[in-house]
Protein backbone atom coordinates (compact mmCIF):
# COMPACT_ATOMS: atom_id res chain seq x y z
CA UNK A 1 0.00 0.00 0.00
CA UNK A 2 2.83 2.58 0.75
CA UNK A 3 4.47 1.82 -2.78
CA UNK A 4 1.37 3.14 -4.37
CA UNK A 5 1.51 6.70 -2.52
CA UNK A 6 4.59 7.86 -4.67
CA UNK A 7 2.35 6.90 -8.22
CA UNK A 8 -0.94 7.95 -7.27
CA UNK A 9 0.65 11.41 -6.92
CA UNK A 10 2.63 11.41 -9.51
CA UNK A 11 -0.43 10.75 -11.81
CA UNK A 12 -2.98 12.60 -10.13
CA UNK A 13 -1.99 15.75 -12.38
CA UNK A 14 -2.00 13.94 -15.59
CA UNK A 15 -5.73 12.35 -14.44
CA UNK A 16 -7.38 15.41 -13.39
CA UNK A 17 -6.16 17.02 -16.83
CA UNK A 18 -7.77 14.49 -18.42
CA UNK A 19 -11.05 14.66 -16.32
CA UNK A 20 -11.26 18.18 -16.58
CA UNK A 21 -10.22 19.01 -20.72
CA UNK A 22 -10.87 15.53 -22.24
CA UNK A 23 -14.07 13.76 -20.77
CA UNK A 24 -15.86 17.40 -21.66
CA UNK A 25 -14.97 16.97 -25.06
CA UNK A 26 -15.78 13.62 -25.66
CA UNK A 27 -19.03 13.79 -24.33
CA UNK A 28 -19.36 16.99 -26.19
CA UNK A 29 -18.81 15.53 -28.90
CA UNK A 30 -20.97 12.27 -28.66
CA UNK A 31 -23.81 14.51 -28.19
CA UNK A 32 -23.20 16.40 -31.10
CA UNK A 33 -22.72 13.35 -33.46
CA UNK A 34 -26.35 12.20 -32.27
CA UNK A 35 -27.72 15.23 -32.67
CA UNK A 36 -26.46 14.99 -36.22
CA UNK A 37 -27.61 11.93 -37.12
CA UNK A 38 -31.25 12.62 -35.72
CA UNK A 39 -31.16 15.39 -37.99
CA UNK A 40 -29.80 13.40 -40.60
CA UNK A 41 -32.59 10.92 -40.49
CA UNK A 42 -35.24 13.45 -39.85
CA UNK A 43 -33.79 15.10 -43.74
CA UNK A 44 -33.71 11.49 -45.16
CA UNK A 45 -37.60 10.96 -44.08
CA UNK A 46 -38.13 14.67 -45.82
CA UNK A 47 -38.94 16.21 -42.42
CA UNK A 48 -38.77 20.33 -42.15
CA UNK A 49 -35.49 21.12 -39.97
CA UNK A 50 -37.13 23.41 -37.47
CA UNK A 51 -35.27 26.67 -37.34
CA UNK A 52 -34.40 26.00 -33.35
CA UNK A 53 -32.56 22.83 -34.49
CA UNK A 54 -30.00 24.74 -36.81
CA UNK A 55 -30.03 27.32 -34.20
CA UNK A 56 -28.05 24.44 -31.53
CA UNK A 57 -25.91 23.28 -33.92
CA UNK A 58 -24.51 26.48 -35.04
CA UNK A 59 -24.26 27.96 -31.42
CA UNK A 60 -20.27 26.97 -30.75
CA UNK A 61 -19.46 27.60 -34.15
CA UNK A 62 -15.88 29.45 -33.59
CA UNK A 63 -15.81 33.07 -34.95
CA UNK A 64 -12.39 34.81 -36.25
CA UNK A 65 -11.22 36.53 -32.75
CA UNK A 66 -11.63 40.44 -32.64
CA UNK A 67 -8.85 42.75 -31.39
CA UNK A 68 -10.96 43.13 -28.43
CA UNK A 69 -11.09 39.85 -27.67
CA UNK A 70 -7.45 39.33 -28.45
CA UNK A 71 -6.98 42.09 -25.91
CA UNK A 72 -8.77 40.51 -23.35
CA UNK A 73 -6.86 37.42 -23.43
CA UNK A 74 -3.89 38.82 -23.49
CA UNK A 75 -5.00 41.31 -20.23
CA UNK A 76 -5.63 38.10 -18.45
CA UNK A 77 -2.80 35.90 -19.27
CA UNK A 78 -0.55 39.19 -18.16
CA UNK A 79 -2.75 39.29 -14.25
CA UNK A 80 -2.14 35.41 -13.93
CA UNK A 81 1.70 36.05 -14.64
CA UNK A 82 1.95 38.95 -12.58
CA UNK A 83 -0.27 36.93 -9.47
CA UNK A 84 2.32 34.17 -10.15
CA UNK A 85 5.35 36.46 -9.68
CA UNK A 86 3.30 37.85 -6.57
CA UNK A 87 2.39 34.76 -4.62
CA UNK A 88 6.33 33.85 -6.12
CA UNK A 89 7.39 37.02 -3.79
CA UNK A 90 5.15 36.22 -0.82
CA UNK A 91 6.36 32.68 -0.59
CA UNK A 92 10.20 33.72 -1.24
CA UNK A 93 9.71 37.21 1.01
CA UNK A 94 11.33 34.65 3.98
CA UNK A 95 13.92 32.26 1.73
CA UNK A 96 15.60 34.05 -1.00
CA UNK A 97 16.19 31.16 -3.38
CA UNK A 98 12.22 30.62 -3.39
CA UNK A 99 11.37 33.58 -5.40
CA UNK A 100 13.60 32.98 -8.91
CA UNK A 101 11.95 29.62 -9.91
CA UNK A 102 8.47 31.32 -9.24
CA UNK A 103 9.38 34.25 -11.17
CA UNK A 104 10.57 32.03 -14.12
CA UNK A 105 7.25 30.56 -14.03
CA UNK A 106 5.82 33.32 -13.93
CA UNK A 107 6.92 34.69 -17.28
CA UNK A 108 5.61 32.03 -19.59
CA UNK A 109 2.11 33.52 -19.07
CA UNK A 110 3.20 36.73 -18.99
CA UNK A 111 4.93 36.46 -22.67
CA UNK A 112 1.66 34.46 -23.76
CA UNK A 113 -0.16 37.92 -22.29
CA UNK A 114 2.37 40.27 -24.42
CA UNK A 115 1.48 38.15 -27.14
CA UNK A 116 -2.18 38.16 -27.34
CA UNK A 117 -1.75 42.31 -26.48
CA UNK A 118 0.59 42.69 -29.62
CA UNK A 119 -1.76 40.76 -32.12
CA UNK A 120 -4.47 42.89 -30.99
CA UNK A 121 -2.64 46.28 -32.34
CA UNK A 122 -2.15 43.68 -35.66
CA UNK A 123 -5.66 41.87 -35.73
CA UNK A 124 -7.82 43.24 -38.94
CA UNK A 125 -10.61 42.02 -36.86
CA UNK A 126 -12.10 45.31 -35.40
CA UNK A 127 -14.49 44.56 -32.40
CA UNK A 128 -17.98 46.09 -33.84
CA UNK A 129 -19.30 49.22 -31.70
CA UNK A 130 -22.44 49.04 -30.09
């Protein structure tokens, strides 16, 4: 029983990524694939698609991201690297040698952040004004 402490943590990360990103998608997608074939079968028996029905499949259809939203993104992947380098300083305020492996964490979301900000000044996608 004590041998399986050290694996169980090690793979708890890897299993709660996959609980969290994968089983979503899957099930995601099973339900759209039977929503597709209902609709499918409903065309083959010349049934009238209701309007309501291309309405939910067209819903998460992925639009071409707008400088606003680029600039969004790129606002919050900049506050997680700065609260990163923050808790990075709390932690390390008492041992010194705490703080510089926090703060190199810290600046891959920050450079994703920088990122997203820059192809917002570049994005021909202007956010539509109210």
């Amino acid at each position: 029983m004590q041998d399986l402490i050290p694996l169980v943590a090690v793979s708890m990360p890897f299993i709660m990524v996959i609980a969290i990103v994968v089983v979503p998608a899957i099930l995601k997608s099973r339900e759209r694939r039977e929503m597709q074939s209902t609709l499918r079968a409903a065309i083959d028996k010349g049934q009238p698609v209701p309007p309501e029905v291309i309405d939910a499949l067209t819903r998460n259809v992925k639009v071409a991201p707008t400088s606003l939203s680029d600039m969004r993104t790129g606002i919050i992947w900049l506050a997680v690297g700065l609260g990163l380098a923050a808790f990075g300083f709390l932690v390390g305020y008492e041992e010194a040698e705490a703080f510089h492996p926090m703060l190199g964490i810290a600046v891959i979301p920050s450079v994703i952040g920088l990122a997203y900000i820059a192809l917002s000044f570049f994005n021909p996608n202007k956010a539509k004004q109210p």
